[in-house]
PDB file of N, CA and C in Angstrom:
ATOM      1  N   UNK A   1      44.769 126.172 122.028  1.00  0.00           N
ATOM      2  CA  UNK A   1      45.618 125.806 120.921  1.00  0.00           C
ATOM      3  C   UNK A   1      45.464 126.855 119.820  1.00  0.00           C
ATOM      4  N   UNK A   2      46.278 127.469 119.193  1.00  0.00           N
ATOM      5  CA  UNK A   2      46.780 128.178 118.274  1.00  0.00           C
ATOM      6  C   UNK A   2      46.813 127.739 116.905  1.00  0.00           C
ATOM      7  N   UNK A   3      45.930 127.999 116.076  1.00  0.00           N
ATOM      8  CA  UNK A   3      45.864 127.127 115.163  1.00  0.00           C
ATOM      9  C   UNK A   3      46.462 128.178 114.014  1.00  0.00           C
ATOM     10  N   UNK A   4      47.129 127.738 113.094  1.00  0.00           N
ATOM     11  CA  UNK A   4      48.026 128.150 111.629  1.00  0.00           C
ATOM     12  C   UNK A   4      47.183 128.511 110.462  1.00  0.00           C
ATOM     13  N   UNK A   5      46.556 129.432 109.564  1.00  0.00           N
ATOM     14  CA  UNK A   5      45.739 128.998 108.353  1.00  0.00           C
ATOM     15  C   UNK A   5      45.898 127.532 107.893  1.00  0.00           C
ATOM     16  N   UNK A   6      47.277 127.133 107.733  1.00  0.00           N
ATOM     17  CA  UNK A   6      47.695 125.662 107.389  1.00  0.00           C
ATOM     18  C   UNK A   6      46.744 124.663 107.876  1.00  0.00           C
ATOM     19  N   UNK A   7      46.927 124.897 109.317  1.00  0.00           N
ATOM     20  CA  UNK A   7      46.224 124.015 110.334  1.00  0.00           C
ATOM     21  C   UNK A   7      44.475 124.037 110.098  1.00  0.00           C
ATOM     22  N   UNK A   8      44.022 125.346 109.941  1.00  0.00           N
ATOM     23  CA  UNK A   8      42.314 125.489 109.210  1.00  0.00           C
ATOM     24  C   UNK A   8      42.366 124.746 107.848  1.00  0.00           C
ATOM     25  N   UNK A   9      43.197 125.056 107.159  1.00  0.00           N
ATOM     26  CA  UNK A   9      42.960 124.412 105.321  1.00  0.00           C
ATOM     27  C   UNK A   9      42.959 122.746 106.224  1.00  0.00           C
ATOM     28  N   UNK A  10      43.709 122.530 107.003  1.00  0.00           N
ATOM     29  CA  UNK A  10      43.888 121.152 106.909  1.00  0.00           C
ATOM     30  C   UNK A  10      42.384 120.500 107.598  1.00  0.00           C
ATOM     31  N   UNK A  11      42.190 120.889 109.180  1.00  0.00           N
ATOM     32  CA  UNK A  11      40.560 120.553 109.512  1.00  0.00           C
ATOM     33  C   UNK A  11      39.756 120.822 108.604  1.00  0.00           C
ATOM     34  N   UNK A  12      39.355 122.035 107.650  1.00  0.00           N
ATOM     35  CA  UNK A  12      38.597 121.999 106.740  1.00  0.00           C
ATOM     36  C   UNK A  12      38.881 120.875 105.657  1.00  0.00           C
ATOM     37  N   UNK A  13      39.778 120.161 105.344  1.00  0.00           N
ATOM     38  CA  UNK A  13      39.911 119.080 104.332  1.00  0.00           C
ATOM     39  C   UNK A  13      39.147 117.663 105.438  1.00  0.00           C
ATOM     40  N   UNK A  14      39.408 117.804 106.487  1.00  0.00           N
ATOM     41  CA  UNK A  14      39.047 116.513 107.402  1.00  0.00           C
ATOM     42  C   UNK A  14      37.845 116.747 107.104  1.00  0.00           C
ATOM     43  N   UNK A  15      37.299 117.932 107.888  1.00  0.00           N
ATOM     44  CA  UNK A  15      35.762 117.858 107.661  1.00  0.00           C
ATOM     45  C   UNK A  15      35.258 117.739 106.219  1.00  0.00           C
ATOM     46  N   UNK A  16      35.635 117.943 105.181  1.00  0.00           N
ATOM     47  CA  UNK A  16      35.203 117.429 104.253  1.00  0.00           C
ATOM     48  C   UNK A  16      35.213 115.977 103.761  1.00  0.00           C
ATOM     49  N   UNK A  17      35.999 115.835 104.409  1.00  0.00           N
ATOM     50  CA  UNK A  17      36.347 113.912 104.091  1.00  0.00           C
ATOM     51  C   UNK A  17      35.604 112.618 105.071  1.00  0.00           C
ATOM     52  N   UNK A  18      34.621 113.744 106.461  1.00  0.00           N
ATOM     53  CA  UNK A  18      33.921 112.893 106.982  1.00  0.00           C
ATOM     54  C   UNK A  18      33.271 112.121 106.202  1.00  0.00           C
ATOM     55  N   UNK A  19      33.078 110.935 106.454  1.00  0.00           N
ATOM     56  CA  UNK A  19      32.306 109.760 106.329  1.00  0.00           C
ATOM     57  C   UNK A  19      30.816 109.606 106.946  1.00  0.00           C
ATOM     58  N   UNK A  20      29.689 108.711 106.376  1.00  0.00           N
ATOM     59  CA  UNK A  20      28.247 108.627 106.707  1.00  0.00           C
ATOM     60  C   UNK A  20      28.719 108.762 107.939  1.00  0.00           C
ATOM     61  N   UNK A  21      29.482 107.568 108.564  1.00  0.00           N
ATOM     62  CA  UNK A  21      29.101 107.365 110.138  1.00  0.00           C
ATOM     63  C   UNK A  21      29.900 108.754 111.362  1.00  0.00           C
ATOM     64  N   UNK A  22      30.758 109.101 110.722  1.00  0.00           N
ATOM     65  CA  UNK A  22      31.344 110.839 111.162  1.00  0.00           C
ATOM     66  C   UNK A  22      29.750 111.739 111.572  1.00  0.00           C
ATOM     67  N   UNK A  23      29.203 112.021 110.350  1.00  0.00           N
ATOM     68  CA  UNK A  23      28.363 112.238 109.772  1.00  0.00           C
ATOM     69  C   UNK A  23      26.838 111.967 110.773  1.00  0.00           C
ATOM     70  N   UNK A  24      26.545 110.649 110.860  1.00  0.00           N
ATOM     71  CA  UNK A  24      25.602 110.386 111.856  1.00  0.00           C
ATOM     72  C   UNK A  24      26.017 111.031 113.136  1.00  0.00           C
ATOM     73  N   UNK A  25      27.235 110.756 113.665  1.00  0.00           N
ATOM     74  CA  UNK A  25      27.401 111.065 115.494  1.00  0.00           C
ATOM     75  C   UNK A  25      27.760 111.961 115.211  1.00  0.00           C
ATOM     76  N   UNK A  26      27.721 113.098 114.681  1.00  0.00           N
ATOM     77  CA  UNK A  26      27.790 114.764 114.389  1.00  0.00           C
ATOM     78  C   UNK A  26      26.490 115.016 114.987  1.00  0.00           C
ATOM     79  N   UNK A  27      25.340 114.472 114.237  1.00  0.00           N
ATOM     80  CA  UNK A  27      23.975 114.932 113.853  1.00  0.00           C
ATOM     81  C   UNK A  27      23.131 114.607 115.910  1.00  0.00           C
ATOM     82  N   UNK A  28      24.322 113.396 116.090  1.00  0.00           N
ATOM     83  CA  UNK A  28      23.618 112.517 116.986  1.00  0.00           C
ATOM     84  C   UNK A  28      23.725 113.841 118.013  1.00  0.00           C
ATOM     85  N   UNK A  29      25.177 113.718 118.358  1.00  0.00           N
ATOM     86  CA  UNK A  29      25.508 115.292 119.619  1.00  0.00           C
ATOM     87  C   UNK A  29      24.735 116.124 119.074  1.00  0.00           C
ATOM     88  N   UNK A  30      24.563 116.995 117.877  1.00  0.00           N
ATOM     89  CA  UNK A  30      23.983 118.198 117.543  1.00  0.00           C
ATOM     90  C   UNK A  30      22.662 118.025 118.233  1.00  0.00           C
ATOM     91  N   UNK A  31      22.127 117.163 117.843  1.00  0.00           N
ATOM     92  CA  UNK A  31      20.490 116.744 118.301  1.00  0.00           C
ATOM     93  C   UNK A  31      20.322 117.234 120.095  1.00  0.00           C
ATOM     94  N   UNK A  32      21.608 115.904 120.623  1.00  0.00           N
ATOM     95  CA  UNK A  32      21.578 116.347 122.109  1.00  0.00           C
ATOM     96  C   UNK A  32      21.592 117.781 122.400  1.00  0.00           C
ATOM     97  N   UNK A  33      22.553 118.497 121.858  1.00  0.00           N
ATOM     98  CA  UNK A  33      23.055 119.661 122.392  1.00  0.00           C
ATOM     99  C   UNK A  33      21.917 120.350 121.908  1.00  0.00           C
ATOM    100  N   UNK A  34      21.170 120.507 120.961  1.00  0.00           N
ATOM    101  CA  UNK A  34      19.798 121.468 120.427  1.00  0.00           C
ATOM    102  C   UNK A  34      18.765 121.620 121.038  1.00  0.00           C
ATOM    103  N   UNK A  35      18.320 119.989 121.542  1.00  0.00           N
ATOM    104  CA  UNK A  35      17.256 119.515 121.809  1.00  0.00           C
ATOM    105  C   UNK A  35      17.228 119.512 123.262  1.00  0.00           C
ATOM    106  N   UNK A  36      18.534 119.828 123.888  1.00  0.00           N
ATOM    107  CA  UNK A  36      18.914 119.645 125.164  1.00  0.00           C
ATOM    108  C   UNK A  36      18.273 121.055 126.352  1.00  0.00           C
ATOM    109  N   UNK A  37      18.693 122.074 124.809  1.00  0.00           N
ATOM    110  CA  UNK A  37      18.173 123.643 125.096  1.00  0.00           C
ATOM    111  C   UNK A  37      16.743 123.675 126.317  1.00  0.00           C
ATOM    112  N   UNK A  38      16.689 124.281 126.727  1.00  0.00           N
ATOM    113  CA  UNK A  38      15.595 125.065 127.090  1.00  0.00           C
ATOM    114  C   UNK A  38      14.940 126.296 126.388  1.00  0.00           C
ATOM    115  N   UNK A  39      15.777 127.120 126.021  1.00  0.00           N
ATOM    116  CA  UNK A  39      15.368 128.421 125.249  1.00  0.00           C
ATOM    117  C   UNK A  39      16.362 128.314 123.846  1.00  0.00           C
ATOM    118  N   UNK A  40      16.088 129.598 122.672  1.00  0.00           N
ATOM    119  CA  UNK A  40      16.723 129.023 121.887  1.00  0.00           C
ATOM    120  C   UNK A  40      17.628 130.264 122.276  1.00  0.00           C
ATOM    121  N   UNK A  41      18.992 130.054 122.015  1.00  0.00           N
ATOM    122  CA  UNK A  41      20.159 131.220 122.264  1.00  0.00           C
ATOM    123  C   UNK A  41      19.952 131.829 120.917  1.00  0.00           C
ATOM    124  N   UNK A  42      19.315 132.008 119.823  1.00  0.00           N
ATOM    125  CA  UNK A  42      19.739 132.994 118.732  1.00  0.00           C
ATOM    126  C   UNK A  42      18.377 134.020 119.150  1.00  0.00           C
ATOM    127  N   UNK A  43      17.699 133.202 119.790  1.00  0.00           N
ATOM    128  CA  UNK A  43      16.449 134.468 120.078  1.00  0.00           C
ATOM    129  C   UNK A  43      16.549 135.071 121.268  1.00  0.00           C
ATOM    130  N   UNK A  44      17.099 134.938 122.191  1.00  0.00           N
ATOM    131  CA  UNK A  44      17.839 135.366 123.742  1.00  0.00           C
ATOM    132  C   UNK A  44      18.642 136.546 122.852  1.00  0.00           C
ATOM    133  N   UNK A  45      19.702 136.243 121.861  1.00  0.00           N
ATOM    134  CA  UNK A  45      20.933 137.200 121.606  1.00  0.00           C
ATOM    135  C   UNK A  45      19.971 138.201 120.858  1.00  0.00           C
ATOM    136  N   UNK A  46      19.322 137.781 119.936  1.00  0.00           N
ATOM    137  CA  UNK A  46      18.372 138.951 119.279  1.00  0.00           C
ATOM    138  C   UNK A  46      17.349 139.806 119.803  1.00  0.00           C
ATOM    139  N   UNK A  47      17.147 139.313 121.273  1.00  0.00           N
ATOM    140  CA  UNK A  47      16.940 139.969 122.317  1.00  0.00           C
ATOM    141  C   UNK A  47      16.960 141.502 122.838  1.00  0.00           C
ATOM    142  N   UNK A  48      18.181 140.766 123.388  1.00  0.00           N
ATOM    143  CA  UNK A  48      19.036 142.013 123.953  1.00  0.00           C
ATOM    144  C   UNK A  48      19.292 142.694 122.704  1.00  0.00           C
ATOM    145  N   UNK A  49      20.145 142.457 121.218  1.00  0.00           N
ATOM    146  CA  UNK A  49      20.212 143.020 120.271  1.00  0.00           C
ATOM    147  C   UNK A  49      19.156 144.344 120.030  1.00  0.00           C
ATOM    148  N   UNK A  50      17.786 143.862 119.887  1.00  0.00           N
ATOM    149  CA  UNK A  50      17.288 144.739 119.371  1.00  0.00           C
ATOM    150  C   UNK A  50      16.162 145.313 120.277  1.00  0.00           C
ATOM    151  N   UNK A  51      16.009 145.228 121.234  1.00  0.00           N
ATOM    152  CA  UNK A  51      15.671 146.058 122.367  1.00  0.00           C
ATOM    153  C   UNK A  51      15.621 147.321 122.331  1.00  0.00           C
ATOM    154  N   UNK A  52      17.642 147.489 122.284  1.00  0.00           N
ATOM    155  CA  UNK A  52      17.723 148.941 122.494  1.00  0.00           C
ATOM    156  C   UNK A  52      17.097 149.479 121.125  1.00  0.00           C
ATOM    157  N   UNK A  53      16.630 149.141 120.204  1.00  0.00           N
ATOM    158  CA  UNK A  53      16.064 149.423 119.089  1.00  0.00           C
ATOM    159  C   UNK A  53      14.559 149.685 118.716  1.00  0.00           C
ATOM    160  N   UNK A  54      13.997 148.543 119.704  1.00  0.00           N
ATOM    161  CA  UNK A  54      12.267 148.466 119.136  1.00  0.00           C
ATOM    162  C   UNK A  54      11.675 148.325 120.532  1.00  0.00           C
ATOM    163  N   UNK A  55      10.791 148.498 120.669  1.00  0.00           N
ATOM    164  CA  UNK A  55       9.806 148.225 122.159  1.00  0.00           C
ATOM    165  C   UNK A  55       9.731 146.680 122.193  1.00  0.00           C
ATOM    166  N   UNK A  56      10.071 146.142 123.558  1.00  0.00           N
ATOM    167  CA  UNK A  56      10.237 144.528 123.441  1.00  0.00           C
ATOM    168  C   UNK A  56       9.057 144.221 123.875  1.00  0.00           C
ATOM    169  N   UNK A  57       8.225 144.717 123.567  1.00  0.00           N
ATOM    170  CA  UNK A  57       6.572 144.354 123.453  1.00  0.00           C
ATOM    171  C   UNK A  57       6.524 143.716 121.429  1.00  0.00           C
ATOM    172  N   UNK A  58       7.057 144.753 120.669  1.00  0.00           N
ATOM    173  CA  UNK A  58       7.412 144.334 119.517  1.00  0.00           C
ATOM    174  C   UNK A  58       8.543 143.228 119.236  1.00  0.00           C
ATOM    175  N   UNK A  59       9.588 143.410 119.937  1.00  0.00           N
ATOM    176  CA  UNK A  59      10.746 142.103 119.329  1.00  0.00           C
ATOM    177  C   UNK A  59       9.647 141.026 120.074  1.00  0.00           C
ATOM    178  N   UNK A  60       9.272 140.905 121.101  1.00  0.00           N
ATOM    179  CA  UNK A  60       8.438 139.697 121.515  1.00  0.00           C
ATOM    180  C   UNK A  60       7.505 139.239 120.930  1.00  0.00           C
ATOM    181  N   UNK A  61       6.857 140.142 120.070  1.00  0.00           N
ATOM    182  CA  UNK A  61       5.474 139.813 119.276  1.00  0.00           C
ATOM    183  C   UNK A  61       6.064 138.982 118.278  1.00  0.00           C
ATOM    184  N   UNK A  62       7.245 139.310 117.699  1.00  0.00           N
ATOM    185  CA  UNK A  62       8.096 139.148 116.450  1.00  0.00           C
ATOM    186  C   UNK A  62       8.692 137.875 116.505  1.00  0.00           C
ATOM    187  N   UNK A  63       8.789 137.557 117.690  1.00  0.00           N
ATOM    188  CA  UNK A  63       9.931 135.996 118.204  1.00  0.00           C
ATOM    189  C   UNK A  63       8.436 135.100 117.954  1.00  0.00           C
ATOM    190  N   UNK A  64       7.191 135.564 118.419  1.00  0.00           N
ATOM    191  CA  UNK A  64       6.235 134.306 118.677  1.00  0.00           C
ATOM    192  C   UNK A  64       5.951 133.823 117.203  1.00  0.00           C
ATOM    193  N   UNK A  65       5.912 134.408 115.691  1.00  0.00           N
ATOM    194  CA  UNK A  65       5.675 134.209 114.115  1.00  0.00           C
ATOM    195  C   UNK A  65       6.594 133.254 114.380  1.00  0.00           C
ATOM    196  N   UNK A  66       6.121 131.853 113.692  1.00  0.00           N
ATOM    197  CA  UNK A  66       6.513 130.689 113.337  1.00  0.00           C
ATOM    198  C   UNK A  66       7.442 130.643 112.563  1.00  0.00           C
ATOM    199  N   UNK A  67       7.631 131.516 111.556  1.00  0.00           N
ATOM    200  CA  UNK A  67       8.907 131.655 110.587  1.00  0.00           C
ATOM    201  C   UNK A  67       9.886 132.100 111.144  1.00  0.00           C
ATOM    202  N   UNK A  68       9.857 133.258 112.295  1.00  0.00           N
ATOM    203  CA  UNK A  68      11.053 133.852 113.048  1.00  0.00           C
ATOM    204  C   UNK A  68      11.467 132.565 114.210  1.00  0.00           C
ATOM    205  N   UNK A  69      10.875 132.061 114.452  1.00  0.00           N
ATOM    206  CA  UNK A  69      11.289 130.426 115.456  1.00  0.00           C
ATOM    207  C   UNK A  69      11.862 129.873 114.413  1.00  0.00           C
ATOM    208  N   UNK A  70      11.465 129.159 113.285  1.00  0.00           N
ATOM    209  CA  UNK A  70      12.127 128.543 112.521  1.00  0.00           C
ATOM    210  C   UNK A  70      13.550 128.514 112.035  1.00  0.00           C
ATOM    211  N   UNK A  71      13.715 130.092 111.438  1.00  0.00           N
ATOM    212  CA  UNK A  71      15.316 130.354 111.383  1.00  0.00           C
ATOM    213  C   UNK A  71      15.639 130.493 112.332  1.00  0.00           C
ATOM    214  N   UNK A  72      15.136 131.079 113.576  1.00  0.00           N
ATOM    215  CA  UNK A  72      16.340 131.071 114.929  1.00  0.00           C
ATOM    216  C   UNK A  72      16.796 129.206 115.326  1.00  0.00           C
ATOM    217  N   UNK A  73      15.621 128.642 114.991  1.00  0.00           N
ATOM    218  CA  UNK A  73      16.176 127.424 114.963  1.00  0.00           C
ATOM    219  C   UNK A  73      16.889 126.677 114.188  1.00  0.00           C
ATOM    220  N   UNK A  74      16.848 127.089 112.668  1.00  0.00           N
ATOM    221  CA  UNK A  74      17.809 126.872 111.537  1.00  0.00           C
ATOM    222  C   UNK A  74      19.013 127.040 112.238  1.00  0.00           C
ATOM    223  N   UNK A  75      18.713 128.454 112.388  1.00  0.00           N
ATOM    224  CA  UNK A  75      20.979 128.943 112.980  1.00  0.00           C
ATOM    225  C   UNK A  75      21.381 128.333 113.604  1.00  0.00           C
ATOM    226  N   UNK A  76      20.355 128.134 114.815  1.00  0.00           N
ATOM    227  CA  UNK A  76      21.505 127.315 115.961  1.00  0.00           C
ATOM    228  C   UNK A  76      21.811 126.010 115.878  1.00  0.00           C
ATOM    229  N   UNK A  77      20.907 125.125 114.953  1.00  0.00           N
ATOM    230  CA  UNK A  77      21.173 123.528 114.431  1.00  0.00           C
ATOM    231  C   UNK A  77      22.680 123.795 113.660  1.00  0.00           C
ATOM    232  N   UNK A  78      22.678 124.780 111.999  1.00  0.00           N
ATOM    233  CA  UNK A  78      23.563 124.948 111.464  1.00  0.00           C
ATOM    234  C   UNK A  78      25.080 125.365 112.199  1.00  0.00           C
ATOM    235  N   UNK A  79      24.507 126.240 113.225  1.00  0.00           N
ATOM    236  CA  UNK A  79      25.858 126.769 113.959  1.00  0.00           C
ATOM    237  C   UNK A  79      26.208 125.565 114.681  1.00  0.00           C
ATOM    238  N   UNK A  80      25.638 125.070 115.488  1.00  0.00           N
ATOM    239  CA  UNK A  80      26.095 124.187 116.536  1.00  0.00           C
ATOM    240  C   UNK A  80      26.629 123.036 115.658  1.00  0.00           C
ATOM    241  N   UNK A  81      26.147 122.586 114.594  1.00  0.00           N
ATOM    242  CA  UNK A  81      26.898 121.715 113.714  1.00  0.00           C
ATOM    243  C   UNK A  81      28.221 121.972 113.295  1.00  0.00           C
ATOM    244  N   UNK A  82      28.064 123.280 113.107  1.00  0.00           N
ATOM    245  CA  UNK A  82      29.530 123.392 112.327  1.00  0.00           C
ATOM    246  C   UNK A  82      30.878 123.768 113.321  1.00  0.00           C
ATOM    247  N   UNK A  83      30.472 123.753 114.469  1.00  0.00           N
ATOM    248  CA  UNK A  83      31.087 123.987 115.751  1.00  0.00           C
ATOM    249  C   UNK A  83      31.263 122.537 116.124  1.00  0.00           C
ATOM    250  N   UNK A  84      30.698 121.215 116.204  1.00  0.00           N
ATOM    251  CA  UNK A  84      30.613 119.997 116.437  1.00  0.00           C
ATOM    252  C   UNK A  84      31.687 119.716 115.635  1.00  0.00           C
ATOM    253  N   UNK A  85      31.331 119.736 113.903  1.00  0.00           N
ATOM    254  CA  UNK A  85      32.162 119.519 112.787  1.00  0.00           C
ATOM    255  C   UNK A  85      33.352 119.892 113.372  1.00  0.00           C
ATOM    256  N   UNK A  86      34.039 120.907 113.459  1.00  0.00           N
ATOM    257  CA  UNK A  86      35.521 121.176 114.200  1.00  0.00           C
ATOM    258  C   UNK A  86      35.661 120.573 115.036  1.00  0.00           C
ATOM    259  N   UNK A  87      35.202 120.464 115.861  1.00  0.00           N
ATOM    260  CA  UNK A  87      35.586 119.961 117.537  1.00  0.00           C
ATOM    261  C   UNK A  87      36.342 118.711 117.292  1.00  0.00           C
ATOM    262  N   UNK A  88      34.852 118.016 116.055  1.00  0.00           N
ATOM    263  CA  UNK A  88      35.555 116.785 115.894  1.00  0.00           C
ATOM    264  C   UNK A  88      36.707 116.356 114.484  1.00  0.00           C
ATOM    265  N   UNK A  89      36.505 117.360 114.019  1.00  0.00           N
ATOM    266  CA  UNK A  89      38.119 117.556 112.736  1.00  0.00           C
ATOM    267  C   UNK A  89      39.236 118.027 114.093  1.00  0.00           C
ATOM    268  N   UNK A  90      38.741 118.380 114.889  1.00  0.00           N
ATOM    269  CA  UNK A  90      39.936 119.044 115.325  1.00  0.00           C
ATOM    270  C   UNK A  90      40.789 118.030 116.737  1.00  0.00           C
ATOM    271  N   UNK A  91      39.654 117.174 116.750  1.00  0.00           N
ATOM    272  CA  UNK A  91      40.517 115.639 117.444  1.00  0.00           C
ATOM    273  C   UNK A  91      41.054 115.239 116.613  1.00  0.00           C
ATOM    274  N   UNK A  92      40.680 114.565 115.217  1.00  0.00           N
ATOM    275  CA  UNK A  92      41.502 113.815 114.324  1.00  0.00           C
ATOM    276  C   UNK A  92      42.956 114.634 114.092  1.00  0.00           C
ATOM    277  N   UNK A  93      42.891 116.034 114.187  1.00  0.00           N
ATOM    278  CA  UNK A  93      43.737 116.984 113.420  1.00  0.00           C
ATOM    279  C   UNK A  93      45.029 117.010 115.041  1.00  0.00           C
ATOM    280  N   UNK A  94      44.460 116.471 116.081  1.00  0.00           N
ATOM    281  CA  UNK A  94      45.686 116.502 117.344  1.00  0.00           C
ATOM    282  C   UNK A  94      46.238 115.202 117.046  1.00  0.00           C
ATOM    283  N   UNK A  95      45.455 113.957 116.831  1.00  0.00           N
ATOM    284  CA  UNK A  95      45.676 112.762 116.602  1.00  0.00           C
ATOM    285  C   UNK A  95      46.776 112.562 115.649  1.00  0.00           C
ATOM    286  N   UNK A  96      46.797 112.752 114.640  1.00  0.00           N
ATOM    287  CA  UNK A  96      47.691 112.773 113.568  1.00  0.00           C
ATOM    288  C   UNK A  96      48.733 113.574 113.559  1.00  0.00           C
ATOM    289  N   UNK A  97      48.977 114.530 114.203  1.00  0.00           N
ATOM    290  CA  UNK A  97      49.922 115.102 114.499  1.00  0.00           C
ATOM    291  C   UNK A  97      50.616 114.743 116.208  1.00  0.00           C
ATOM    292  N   UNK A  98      50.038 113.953 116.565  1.00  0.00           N
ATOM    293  CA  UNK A  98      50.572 113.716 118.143  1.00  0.00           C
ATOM    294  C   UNK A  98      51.164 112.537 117.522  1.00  0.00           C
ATOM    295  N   UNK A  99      51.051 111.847 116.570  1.00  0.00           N
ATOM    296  CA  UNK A  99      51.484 110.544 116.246  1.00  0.00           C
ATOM    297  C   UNK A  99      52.355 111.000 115.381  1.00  0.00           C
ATOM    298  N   UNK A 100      52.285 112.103 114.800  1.00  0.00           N
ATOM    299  CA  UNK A 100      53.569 112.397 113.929  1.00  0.00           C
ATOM    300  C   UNK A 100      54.766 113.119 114.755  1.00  0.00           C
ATOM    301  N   UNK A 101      54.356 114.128 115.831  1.00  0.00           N
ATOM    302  CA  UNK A 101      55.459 113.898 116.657  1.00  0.00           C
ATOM    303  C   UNK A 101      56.366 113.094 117.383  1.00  0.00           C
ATOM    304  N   UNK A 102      55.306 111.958 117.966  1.00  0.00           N
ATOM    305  CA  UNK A 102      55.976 110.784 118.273  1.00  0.00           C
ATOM    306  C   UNK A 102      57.150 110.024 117.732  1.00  0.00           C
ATOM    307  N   UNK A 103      56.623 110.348 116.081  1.00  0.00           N
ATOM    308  CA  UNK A 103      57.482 108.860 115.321  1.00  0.00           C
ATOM    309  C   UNK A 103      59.051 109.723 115.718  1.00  0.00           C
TER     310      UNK A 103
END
């Protein structure tokens, strides 16, 4: 689907207008889908990234510091949320317009 700036201003107004319980079963999938992981994908991509850059004796030393786990785990909670957030603005956003074609 092909979406319009129109069509973004408009999911971005949905997602702002979620509600607590929107809100909870966002958090609920995010959880699944995070927690579901085996490895984390922002430290896999930073990986390969910087390899060709540093001896991956060093990016590896660098992934095991507790603070570099932390934000790789920040991102992918934040990312995968805000990827959830659409998915699910972007049902309401077919919904309302499948019903407005209808009428």
């Amino acid at each position: 689907m092909k979406l319009t700036w129109n069509d973004k201003q408009e999911i971005q107004q949905i997602i702002a207008g979620f509600t607590e319980q929107d809100n909870e079963s966002i958090y609920t999938e995010v959880e699944s889908i995070v927690e579901g992981s085996k490895s984390n994908p922002a430290e896999n991509a930073m990986t390969v990234f910087l390899t060709p850059l540093f001896d991956f004796t060093l990016v590896s030393a660098a992934q095991d510091d507790v603070t570099a786990q932390d934000m790789a785990q920040a991102f992918v909670w934040d990312y995968v949320t805000k990827v959830v957030q659409w998915n699910h603005a972007l049902e309401t956003f077919k919904a309302r317009h499948s019903t407005r074609e209808a009428a």
